[in-house]
Protein backbone atom coordinates (compact mmCIF):
# COMPACT_ATOMS: atom_id res chain seq x y z
CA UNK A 1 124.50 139.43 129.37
CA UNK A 2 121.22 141.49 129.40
CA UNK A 3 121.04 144.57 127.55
CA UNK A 4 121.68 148.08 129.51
CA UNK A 5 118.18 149.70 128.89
CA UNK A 6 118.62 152.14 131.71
CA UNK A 7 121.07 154.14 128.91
CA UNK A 8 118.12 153.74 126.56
CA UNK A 9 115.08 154.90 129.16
CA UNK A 10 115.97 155.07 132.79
CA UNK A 11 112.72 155.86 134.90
CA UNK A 12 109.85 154.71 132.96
CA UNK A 13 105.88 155.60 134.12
CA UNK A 14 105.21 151.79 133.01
CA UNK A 15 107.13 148.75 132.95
CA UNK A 16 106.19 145.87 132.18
CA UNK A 17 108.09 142.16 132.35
CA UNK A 18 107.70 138.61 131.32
CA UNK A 19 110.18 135.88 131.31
CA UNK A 20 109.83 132.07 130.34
CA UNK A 21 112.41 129.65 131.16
CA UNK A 22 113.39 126.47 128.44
CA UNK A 23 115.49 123.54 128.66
CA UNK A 24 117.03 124.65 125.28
CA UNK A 25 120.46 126.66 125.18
CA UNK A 26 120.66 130.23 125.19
CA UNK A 27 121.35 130.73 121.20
CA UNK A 28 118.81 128.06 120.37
CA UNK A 29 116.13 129.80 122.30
CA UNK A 30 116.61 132.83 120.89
CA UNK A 31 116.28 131.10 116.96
CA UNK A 32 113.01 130.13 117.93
CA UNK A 33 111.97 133.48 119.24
CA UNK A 34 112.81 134.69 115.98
CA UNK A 35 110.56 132.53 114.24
CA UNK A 36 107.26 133.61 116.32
CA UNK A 37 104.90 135.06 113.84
CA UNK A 38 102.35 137.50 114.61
CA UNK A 39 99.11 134.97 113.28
CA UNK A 40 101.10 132.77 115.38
CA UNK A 41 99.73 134.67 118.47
CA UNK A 42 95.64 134.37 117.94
CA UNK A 43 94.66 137.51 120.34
CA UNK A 44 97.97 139.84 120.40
CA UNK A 45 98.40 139.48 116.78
CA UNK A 46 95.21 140.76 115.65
CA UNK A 47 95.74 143.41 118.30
CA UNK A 48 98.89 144.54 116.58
CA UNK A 49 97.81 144.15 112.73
CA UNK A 50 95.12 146.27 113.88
CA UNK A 51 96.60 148.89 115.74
CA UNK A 52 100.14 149.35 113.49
CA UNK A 53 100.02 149.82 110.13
CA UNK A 54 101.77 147.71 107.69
CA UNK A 55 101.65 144.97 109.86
CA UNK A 56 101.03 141.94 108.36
CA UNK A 57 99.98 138.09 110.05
CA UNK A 58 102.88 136.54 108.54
CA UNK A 59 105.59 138.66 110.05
CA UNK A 60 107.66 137.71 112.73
CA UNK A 61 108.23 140.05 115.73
CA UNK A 62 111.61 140.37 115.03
CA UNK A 63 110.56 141.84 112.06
CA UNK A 64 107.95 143.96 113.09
CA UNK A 65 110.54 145.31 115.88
CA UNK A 66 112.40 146.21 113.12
CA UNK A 67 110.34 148.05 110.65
CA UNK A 68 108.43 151.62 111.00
CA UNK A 69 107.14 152.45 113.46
CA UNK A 70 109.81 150.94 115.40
CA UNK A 71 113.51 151.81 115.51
CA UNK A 72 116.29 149.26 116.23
CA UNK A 73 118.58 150.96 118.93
CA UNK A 74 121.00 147.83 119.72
CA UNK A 75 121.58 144.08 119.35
CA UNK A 76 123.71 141.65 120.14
CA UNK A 77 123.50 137.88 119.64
CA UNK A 78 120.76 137.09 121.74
CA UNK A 79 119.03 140.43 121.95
CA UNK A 80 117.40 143.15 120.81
CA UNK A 81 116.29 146.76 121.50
CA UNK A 82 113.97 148.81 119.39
CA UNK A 83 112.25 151.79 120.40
CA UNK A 84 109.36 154.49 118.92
CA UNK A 85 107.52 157.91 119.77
CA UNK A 86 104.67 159.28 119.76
CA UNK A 87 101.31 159.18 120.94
CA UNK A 88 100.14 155.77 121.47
CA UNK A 89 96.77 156.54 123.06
CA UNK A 90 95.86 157.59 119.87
CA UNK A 91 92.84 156.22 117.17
CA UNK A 92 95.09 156.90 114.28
CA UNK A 93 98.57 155.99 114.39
CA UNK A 94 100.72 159.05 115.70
CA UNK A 95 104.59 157.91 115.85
CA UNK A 96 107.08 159.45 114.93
CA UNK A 97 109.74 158.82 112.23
CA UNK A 98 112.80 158.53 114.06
CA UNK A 99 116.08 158.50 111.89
CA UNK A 100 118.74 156.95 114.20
CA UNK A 101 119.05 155.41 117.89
CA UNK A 102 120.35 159.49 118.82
CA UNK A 103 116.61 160.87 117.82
CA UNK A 104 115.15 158.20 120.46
CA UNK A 105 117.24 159.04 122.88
CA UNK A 106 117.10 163.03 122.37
CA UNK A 107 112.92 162.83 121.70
CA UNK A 108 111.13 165.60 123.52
CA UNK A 109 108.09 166.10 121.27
CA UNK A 110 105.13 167.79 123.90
CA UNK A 111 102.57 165.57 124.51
CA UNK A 112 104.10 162.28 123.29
CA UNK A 113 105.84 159.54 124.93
CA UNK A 114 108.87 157.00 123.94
CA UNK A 115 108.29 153.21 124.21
CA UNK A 116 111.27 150.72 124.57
CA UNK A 117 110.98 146.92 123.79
CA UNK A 118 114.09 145.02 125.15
CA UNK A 119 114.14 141.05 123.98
CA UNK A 120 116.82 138.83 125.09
CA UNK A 121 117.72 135.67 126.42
CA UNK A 122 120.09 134.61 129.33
CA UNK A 123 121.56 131.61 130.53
CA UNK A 124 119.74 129.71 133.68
CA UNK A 125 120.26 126.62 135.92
CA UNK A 126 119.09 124.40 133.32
CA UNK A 127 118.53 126.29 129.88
CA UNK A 128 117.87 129.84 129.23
CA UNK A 129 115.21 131.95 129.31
CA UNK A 130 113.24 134.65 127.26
CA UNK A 131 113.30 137.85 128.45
CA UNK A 132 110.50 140.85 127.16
CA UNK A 133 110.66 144.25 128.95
CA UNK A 134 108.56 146.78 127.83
CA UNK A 135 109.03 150.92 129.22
CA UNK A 136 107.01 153.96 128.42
CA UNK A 137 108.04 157.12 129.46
CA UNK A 138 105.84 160.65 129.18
CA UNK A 139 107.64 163.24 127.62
CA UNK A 140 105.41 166.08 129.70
CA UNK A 141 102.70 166.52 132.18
CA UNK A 142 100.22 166.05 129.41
CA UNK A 143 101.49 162.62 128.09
CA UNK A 144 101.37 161.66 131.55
CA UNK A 145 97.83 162.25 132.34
CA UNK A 146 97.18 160.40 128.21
CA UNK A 147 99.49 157.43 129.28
CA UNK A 148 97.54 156.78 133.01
CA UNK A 149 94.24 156.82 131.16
CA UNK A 150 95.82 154.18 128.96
CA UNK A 151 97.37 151.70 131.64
CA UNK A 152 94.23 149.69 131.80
CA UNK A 153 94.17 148.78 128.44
CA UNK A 154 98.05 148.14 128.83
CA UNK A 155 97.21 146.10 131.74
CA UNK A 156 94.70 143.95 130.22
CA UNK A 157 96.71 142.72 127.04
CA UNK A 158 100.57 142.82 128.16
CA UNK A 159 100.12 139.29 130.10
CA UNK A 160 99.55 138.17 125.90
CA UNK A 161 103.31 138.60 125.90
CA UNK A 162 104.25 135.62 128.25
CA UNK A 163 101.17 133.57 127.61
CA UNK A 164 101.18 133.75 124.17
CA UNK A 165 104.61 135.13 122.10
CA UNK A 166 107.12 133.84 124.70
CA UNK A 167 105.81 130.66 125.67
CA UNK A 168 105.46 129.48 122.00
CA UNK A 169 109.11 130.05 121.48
CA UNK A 170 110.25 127.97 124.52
CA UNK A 171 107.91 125.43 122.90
CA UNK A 172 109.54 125.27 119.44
CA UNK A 173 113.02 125.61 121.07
CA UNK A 174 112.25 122.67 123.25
CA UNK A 175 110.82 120.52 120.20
CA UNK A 176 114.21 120.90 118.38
């Protein structure tokens, strides 16, 4: 069963969704999503060792979903919700330090905005497949008008997250 993310952000200014179906199970695909490293993904990779710090190529996403700047809000055994705040239109990284799934859900910092990222797999005709949601919400007017001049950018690089993260995890699940 998917995730509820309309407790975690209900009406998000972007959304963005990709899904990849496999011939493996449901638990299976999700073990190889876990093992998806971000050198593993040539252009999105870079993009995020750039643009978080402390990334590193050799870490998986599930780690890098759960280390600073990210939050884990909620799991279950084949997925995953982490969120973070802040301004993410920003040169220099400007998140905030959230200390618990509450602070995400409380965050009304002027001029920011909160991010989820929902992973998860679900059963399908024949297999499962890999689920990635991604929802940004503007705390204020401000953040608003920050986030539009940022969809383009968001536009150009999210399709990285099918093409590259989740359709190398149906591969490996499928070569097992």
């Amino acid at each position: 069963m998917p995730p509820d993310l309309d407790r975690w952000l209900r009406e998000p200014a972007v959304r963005t969704r990709h899904r990849r179906e496999s011939s493996a199970g449901v638990e299976e695909l999700w073990r190889a999503a876990a093992t998806v490293t971000l050198r593993d993904c040539r252009l999105l990779g870079r993009l995020v060792t750039v643009r978080l710090p402390g990334s590193r190529p050799e870490m998986t996403f599930e780690e890098l979903f759960r280390a600073p700047p990210f939050l884990p809000l909620a799991q279950g055994p084949t997925w995953a919700l982490s969120g973070l705040c802040g301004r993410i239109w920003t040169v220099r990284a400007e998140f905030a330090s959230l200390v618990d799934p509450q602070a995400f859900l409380d965050w009304e910092e002027p001029g920011t905005v909160r991010v989820l990222f929902a992973h998860w797999a679900e059963p399908v005709a024949h297999g499962a497949a890999l689920r990635s949601e991604v929802r940004i919400a503007p705390v204020d007017r401000r953040a608003a008008v920050y986030l539009r001049a940022l969809e383009p950018f968001i536009a150009a690089f999210q399709g990285l997250v099918g093409l590259e993260t989740l359709s190398l995890a149906v591969r490996r699940a499928e070569q097992r």
